[in-house]
C-alpha atoms as a PDB file:
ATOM      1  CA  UNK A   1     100.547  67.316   8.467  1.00  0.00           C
ATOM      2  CA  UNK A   2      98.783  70.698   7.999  1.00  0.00           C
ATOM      3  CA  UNK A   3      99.869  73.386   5.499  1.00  0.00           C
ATOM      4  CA  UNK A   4      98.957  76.949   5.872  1.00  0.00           C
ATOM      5  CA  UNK A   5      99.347  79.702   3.127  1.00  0.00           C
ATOM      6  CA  UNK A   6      98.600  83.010   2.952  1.00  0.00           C
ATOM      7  CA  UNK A   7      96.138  83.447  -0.222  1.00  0.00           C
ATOM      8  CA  UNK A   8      97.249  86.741  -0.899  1.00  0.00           C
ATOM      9  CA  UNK A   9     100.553  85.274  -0.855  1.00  0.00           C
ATOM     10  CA  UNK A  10      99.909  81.969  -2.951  1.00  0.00           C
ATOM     11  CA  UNK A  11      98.457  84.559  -5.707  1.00  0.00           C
ATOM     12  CA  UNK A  12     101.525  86.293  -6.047  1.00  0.00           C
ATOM     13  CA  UNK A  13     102.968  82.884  -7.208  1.00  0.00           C
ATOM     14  CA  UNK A  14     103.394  82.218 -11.047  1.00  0.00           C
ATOM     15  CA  UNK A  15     103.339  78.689 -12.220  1.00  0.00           C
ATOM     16  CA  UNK A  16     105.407  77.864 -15.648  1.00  0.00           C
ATOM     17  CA  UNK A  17     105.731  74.566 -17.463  1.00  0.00           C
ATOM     18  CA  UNK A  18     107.210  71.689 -15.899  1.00  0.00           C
ATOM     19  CA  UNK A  19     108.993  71.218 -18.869  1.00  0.00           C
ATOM     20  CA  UNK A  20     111.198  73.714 -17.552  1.00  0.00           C
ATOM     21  CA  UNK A  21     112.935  71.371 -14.738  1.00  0.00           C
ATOM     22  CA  UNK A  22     112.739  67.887 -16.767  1.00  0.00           C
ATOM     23  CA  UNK A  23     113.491  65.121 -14.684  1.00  0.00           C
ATOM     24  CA  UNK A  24     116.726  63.475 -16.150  1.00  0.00           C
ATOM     25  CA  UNK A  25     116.875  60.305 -13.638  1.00  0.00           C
ATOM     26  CA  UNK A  26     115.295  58.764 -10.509  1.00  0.00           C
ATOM     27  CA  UNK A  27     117.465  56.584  -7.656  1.00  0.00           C
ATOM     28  CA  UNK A  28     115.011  54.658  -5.707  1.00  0.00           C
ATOM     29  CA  UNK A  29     115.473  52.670  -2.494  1.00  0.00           C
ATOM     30  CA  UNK A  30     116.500  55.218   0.302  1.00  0.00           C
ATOM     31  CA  UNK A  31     115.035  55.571   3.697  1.00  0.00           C
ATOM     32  CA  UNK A  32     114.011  58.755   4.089  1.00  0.00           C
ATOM     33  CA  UNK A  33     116.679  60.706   2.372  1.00  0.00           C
ATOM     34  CA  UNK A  34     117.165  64.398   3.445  1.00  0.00           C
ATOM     35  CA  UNK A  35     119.390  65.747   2.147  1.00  0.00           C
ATOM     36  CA  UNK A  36     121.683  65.486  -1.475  1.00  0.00           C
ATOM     37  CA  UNK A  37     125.052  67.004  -1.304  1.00  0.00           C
ATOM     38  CA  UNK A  38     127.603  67.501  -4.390  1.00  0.00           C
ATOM     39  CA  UNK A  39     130.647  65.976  -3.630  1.00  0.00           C
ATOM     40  CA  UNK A  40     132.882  67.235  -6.554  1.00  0.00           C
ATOM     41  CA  UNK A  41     136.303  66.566  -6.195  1.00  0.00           C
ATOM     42  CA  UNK A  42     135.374  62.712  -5.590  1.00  0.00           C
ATOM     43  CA  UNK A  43     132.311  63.177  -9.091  1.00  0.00           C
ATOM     44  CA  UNK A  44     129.420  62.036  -6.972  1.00  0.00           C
ATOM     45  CA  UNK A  45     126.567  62.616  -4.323  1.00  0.00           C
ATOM     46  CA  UNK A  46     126.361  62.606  -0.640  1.00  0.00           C
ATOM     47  CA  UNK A  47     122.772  61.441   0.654  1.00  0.00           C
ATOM     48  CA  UNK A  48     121.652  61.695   3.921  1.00  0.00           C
ATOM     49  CA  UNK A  49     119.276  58.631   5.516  1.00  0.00           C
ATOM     50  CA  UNK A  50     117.263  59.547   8.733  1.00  0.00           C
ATOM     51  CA  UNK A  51     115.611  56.646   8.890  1.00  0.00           C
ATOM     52  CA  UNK A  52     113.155  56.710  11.437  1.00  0.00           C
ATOM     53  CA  UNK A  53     111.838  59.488  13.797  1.00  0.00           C
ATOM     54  CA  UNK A  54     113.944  63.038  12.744  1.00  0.00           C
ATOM     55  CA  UNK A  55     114.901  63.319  16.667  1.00  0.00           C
ATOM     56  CA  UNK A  56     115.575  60.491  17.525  1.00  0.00           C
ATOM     57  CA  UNK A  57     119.429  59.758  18.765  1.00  0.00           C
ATOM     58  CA  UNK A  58     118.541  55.402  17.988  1.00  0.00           C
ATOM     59  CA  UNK A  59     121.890  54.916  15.566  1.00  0.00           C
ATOM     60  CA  UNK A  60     120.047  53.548  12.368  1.00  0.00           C
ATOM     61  CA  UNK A  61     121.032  56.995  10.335  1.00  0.00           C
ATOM     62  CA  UNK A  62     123.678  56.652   7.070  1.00  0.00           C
ATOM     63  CA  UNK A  63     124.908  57.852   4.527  1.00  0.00           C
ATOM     64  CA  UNK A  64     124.665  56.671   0.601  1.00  0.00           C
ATOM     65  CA  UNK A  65     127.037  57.699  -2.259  1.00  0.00           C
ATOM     66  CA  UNK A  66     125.521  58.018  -5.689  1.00  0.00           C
ATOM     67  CA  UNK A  67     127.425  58.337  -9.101  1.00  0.00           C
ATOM     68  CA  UNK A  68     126.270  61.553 -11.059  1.00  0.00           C
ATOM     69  CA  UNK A  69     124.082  59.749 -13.590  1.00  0.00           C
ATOM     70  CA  UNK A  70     121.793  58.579 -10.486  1.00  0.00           C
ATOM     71  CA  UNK A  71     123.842  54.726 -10.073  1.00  0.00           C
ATOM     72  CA  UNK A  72     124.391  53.791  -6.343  1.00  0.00           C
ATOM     73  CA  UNK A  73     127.964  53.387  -6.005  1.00  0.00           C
ATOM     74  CA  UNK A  74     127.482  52.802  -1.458  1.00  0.00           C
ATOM     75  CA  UNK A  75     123.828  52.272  -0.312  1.00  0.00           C
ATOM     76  CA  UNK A  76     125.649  51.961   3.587  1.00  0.00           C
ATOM     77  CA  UNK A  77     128.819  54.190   2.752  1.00  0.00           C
ATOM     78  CA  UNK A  78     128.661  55.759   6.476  1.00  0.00           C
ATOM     79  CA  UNK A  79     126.615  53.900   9.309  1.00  0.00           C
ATOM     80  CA  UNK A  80     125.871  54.669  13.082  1.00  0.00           C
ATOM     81  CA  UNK A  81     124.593  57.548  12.854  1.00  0.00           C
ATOM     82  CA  UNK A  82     121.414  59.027  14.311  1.00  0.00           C
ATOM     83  CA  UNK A  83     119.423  61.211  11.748  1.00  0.00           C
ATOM     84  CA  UNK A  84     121.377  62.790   9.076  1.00  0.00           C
ATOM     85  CA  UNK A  85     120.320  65.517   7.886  1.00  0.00           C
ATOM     86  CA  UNK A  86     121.945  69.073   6.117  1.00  0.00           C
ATOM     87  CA  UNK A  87     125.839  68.269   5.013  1.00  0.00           C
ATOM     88  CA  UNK A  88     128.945  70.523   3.731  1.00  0.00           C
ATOM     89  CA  UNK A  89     132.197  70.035   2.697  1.00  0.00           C
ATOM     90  CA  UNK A  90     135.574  71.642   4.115  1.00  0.00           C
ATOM     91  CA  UNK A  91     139.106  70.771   3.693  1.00  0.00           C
ATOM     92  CA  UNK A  92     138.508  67.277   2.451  1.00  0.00           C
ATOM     93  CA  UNK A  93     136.186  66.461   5.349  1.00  0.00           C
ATOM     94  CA  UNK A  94     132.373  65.630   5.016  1.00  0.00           C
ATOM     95  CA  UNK A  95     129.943  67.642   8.028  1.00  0.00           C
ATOM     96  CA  UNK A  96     126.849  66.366   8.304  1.00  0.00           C
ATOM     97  CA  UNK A  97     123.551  67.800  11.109  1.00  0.00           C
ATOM     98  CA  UNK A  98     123.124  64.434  13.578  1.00  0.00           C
ATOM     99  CA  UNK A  99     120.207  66.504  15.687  1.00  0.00           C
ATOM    100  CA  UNK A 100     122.198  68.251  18.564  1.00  0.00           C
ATOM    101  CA  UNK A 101     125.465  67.187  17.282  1.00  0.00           C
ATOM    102  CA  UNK A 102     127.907  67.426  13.489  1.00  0.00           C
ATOM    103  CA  UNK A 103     129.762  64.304  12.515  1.00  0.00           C
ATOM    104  CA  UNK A 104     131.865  64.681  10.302  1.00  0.00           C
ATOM    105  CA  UNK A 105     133.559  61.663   7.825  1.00  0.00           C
ATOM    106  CA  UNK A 106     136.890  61.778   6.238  1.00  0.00           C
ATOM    107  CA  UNK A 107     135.474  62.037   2.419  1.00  0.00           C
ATOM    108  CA  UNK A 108     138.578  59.792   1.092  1.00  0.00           C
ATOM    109  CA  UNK A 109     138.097  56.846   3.179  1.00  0.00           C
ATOM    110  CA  UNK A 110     134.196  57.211   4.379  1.00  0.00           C
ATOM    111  CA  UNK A 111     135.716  56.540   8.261  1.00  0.00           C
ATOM    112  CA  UNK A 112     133.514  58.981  10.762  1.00  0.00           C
ATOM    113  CA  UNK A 113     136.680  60.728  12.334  1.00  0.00           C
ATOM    114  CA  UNK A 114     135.002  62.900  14.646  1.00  0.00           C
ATOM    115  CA  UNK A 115     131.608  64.013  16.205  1.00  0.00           C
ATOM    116  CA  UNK A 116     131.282  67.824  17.261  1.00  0.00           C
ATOM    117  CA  UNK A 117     128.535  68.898  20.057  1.00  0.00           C
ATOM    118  CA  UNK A 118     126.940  71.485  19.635  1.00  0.00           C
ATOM    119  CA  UNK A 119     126.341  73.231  22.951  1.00  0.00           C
ATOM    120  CA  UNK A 120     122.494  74.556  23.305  1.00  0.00           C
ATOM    121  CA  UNK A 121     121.358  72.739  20.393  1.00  0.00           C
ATOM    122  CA  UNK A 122     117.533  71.852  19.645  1.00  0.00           C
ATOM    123  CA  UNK A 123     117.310  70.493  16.159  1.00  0.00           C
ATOM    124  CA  UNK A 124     120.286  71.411  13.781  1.00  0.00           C
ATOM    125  CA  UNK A 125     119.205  70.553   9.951  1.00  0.00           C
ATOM    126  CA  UNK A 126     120.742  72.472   7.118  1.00  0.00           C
ATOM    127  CA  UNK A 127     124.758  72.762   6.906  1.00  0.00           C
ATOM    128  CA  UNK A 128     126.914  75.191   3.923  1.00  0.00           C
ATOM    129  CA  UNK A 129     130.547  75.872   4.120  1.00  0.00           C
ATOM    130  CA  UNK A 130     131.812  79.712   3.042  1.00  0.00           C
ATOM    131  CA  UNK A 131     134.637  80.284   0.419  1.00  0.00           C
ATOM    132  CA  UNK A 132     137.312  80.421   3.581  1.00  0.00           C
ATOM    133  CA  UNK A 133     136.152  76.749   4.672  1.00  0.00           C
ATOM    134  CA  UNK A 134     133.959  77.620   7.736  1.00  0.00           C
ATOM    135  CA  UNK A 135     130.956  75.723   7.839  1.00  0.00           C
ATOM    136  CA  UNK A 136     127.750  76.869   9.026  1.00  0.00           C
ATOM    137  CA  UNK A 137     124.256  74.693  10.736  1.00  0.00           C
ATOM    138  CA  UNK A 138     120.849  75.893  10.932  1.00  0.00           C
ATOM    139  CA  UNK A 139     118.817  75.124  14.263  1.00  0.00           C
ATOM    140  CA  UNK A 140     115.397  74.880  13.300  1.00  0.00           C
ATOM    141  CA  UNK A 141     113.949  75.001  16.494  1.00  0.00           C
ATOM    142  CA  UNK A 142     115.866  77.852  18.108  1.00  0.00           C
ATOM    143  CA  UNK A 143     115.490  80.388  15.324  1.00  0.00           C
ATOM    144  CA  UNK A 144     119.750  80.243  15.877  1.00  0.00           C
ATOM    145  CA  UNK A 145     122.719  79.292  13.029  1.00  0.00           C
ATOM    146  CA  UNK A 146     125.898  78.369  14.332  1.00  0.00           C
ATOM    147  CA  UNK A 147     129.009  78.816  12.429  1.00  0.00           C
ATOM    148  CA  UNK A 148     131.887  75.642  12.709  1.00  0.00           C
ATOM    149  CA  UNK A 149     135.585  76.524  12.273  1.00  0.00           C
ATOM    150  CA  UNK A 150     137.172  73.123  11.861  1.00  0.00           C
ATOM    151  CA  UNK A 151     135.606  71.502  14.751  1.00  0.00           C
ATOM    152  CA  UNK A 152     135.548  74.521  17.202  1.00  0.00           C
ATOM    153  CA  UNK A 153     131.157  75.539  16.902  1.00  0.00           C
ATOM    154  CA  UNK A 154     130.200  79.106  18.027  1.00  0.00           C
ATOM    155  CA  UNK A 155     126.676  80.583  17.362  1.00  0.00           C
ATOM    156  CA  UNK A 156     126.647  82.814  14.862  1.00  0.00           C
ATOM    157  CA  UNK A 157     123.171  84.663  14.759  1.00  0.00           C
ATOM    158  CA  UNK A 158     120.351  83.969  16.583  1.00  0.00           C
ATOM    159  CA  UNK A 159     117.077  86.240  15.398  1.00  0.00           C
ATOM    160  CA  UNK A 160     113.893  85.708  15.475  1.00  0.00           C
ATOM    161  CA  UNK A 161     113.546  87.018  11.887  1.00  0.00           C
ATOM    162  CA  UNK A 162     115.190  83.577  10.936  1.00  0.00           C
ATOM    163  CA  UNK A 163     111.691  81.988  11.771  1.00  0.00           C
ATOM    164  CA  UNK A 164     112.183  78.214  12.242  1.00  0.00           C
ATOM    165  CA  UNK A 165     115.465  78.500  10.138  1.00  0.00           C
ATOM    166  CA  UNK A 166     116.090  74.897   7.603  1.00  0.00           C
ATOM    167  CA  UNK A 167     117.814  75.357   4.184  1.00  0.00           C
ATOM    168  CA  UNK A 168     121.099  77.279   4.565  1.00  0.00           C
ATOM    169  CA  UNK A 169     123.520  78.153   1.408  1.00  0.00           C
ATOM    170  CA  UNK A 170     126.486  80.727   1.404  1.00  0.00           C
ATOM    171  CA  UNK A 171     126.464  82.716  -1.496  1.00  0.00           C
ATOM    172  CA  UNK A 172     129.532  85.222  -1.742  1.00  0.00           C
ATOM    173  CA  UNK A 173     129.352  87.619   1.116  1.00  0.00           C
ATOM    174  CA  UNK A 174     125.922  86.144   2.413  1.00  0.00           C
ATOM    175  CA  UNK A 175     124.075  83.117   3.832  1.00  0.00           C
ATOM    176  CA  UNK A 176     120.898  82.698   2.000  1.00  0.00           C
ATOM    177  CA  UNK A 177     118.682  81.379   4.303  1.00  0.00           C
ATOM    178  CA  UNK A 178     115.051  79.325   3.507  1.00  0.00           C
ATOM    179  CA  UNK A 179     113.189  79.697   6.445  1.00  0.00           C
ATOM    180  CA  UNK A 180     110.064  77.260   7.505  1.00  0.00           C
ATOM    181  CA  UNK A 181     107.800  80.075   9.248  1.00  0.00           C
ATOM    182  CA  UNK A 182     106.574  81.683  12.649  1.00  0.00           C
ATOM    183  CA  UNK A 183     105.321  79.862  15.815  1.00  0.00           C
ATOM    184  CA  UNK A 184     105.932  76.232  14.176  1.00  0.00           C
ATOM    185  CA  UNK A 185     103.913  72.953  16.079  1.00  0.00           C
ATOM    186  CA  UNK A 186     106.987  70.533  16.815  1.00  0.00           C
ATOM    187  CA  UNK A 187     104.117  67.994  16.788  1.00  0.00           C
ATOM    188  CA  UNK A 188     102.824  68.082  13.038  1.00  0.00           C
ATOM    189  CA  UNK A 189     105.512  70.702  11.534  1.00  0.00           C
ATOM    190  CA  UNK A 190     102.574  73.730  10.693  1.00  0.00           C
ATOM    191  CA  UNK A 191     103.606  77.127  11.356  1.00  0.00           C
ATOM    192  CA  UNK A 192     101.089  80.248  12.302  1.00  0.00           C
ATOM    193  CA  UNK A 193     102.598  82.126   9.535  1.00  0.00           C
ATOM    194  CA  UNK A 194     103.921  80.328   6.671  1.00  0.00           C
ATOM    195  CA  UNK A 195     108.286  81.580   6.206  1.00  0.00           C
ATOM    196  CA  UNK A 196     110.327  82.772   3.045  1.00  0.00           C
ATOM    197  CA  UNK A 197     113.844  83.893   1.630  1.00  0.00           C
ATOM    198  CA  UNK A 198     116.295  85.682   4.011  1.00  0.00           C
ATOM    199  CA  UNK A 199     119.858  86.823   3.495  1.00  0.00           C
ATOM    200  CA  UNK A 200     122.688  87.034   6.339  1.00  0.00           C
ATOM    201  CA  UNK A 201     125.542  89.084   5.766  1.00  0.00           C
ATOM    202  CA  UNK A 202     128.507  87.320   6.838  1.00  0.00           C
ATOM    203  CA  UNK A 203     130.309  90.488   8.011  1.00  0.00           C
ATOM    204  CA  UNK A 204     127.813  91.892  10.106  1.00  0.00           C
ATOM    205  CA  UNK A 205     125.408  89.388  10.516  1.00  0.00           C
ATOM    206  CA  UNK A 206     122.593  91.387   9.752  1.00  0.00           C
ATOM    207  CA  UNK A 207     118.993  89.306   8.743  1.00  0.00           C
ATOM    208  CA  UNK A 208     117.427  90.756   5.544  1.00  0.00           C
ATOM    209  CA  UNK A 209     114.149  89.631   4.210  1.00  0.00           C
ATOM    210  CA  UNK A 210     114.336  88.991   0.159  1.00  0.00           C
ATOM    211  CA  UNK A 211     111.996  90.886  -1.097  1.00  0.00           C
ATOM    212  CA  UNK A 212     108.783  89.395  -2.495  1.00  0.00           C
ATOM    213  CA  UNK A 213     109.550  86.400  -1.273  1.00  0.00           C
ATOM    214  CA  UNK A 214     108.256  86.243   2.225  1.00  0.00           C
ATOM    215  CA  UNK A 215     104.859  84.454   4.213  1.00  0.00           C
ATOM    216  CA  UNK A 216     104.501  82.047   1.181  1.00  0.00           C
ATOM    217  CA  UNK A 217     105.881  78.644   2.217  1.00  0.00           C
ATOM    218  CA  UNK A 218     106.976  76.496   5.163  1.00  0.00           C
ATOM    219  CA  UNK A 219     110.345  76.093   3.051  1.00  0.00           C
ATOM    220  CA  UNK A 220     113.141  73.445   3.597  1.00  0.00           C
ATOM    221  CA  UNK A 221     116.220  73.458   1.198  1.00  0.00           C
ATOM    222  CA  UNK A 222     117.678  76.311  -0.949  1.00  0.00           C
ATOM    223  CA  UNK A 223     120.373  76.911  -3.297  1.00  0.00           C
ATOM    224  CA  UNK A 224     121.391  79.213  -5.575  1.00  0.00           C
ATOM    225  CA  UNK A 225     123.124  79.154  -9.207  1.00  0.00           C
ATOM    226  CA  UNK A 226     123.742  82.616 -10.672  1.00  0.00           C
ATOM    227  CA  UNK A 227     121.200  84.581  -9.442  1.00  0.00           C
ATOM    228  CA  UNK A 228     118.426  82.270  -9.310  1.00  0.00           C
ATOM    229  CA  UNK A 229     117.419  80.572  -5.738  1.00  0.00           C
ATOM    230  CA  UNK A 230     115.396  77.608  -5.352  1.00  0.00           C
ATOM    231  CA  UNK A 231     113.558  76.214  -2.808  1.00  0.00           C
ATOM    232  CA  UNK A 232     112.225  73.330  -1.203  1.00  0.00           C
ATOM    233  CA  UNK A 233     108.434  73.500   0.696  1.00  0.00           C
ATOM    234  CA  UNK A 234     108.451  70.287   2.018  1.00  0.00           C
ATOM    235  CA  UNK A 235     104.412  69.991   3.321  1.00  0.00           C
ATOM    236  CA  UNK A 236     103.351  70.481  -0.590  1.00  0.00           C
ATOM    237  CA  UNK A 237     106.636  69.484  -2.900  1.00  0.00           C
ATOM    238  CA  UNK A 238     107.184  72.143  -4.547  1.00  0.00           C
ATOM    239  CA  UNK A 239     110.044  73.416  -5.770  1.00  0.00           C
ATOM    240  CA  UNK A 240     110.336  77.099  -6.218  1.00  0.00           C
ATOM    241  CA  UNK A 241     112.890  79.650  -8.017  1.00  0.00           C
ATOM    242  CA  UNK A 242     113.378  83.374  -6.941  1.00  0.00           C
ATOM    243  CA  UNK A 243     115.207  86.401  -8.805  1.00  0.00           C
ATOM    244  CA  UNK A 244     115.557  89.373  -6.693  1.00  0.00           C
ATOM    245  CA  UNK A 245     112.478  91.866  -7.979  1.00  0.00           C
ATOM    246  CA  UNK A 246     110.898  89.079  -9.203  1.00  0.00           C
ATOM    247  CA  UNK A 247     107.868  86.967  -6.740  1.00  0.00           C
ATOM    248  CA  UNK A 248     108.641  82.929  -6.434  1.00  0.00           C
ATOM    249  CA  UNK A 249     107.859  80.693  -9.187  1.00  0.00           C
ATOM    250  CA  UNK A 250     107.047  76.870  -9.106  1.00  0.00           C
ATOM    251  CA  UNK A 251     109.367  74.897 -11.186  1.00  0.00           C
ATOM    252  CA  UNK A 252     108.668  71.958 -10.088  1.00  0.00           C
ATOM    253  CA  UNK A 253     105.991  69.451  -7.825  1.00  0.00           C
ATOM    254  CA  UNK A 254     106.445  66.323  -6.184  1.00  0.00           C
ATOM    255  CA  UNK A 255     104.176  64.749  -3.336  1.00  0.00           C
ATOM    256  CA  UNK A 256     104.839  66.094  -0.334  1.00  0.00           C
ATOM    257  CA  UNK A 257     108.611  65.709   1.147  1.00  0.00           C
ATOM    258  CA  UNK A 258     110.925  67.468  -0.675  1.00  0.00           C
ATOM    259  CA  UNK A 259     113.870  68.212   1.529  1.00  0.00           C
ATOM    260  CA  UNK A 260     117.332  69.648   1.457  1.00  0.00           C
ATOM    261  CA  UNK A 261     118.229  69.925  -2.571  1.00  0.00           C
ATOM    262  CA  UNK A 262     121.918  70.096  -4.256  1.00  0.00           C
ATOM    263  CA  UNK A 263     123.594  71.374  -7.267  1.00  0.00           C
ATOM    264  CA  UNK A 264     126.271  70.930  -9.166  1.00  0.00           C
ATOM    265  CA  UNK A 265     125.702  74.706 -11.325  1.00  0.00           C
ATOM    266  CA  UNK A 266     123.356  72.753 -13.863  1.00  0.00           C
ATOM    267  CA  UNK A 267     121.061  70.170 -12.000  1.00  0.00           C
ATOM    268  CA  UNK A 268     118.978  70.087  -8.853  1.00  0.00           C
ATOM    269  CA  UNK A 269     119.002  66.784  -6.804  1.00  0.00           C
ATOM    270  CA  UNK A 270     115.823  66.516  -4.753  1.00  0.00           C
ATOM    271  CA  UNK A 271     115.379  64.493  -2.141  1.00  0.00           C
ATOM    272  CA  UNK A 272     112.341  62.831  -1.858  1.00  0.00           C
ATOM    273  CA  UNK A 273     111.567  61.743   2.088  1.00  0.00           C
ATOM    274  CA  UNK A 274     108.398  60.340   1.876  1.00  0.00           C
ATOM    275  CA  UNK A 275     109.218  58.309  -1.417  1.00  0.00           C
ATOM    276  CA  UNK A 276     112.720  56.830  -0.896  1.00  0.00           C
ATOM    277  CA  UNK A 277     113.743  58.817  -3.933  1.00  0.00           C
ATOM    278  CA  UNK A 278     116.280  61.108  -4.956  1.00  0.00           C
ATOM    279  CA  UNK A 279     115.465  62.831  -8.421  1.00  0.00           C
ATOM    280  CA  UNK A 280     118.198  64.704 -10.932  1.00  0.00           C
ATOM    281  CA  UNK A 281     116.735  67.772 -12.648  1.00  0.00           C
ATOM    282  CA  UNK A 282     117.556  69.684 -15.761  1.00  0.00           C
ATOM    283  CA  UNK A 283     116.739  73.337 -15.915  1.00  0.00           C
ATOM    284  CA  UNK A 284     117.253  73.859 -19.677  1.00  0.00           C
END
């Protein structure tokens, strides 16, 4: 799969130790794992298993649970799906981006209780859920986000500022957004014009470039704790962190793969597709 950067971009980019984001543990034996999802009130993690092509509807997608020191507690905890990807949580229910459609698993008893379609969808990937328990997908390929209010979807903003839309996380009044670039090649991934940091105000849906951190990654999951966002770019591994007036910073590299990251305030949970792996990091 290709990469393209900007150089002017790339030497905006700091570098600082990796002692900085030391890995604390390492879960091993996945299948393609996209995505790792805090689930708090039951003290573990959601992963997401694609397991096979990303668009393909052939069943052999699941879910894992994993305990917060890295043990797997369910390699198979929900099966028959297509190809997980983004999740959220909302009023005890689990949402999780199935390509054109959201499944979503009662999170007490791991039983798939419902599967939402999502008319017009291409490719939805990244999921968040607001502080008033709406959730909300990305759709990678048609530079849309669509906003779920218990199992009723609507589109919420479609822009073609959003460029190839993936990692999604609501933040307050906002959506941060981590977009993977302009003009992408469905058949290899590369992008013209590599994408950045947005912000979506919830009220008004209005798309607003972060500042400094724009053409310098095809990027794939975000978060943010405090006012620090990180970052995913999947072609390289790298994980990035941004403060607003401040240029993105690596914090961390992996081979290439990394994909839709969680938090629980103090760690980062990386998924590692290519590897199998899911790894825990400490930002002290």
């Amino acid at each position: 799969m290709k990469y393209l950067i900007a150089s002017a971009a790339f030497a905006a980019i700091s570098v600082i130790s990796a002692a900085q984001a030391g890995e604390l543990w390492r879960a091993t034996g996945f299948e393609q794992p996209e995505s790792a999802l805090v689930d708090a009130a039951h003290n573990r993690i959601v992963i997401s298993n694609i397991v096979g092509n990303p668009g393909a509807a052939d069943g052999n997608g699941y879910l894992s649970l994993l305990s917060m020191d890295g043990q797997v507690l369910a390699r198979h905890w929900v099966e028959g799906l297509d190809a997980p990807k983004g999740m959220a949580i909302a009023g005890g229910r689990l949402y999780a981006a199935d390509i054109t459609k959201v499944r979503v698993v009662d999170l007490a008893s791991g039983r798939l209780v419902e599967t939402i379609d999502v008319p017009g969808a291409v490719f939805l990937n990244d999921m968040t859920q607001d502080s008033a328990g709406k959730v909300y997908v990305s759709d990678m390929l048609a530079d849309t986000i669509y906003r779920i209010d218990g199992d009723r979807p609507e589109l919420f903003v479609k822009d073609a500022l959003l460029a190839s839309p993936n990692g999604v996380f609501a933040d307050g009044g906002r959506l941060i957004v981590a977009s993977w670039g302009k003009r992408i090649n469905t058949t290899d991934f590369s992008t013209a014009e590599p994408g950045g940091l947005l912000s979506v105000d919830l009220a008004t849906k209005k798309v607003t470039p972060l500042p400094g951190a724009q053409k310098f990654a095809d990027l794939d999951g975000v978060i943010a704790i405090g006012d620090t966002i990180y970052a995913t770019a999947y072609m390289t591994g790298t994980l990035y962190s941004y403060k607003p007036g401040g240029a993105p910073t690596v914090v961390a590299t992996f081979k290439p793969g990394s994909a839709d990251i969680g938090t629980d305030g103090e760690r980062i949970f990386v998924p590692l597709m290519g590897e199998g792996e899911v790894v825990a990091l400490s930002l002290d």
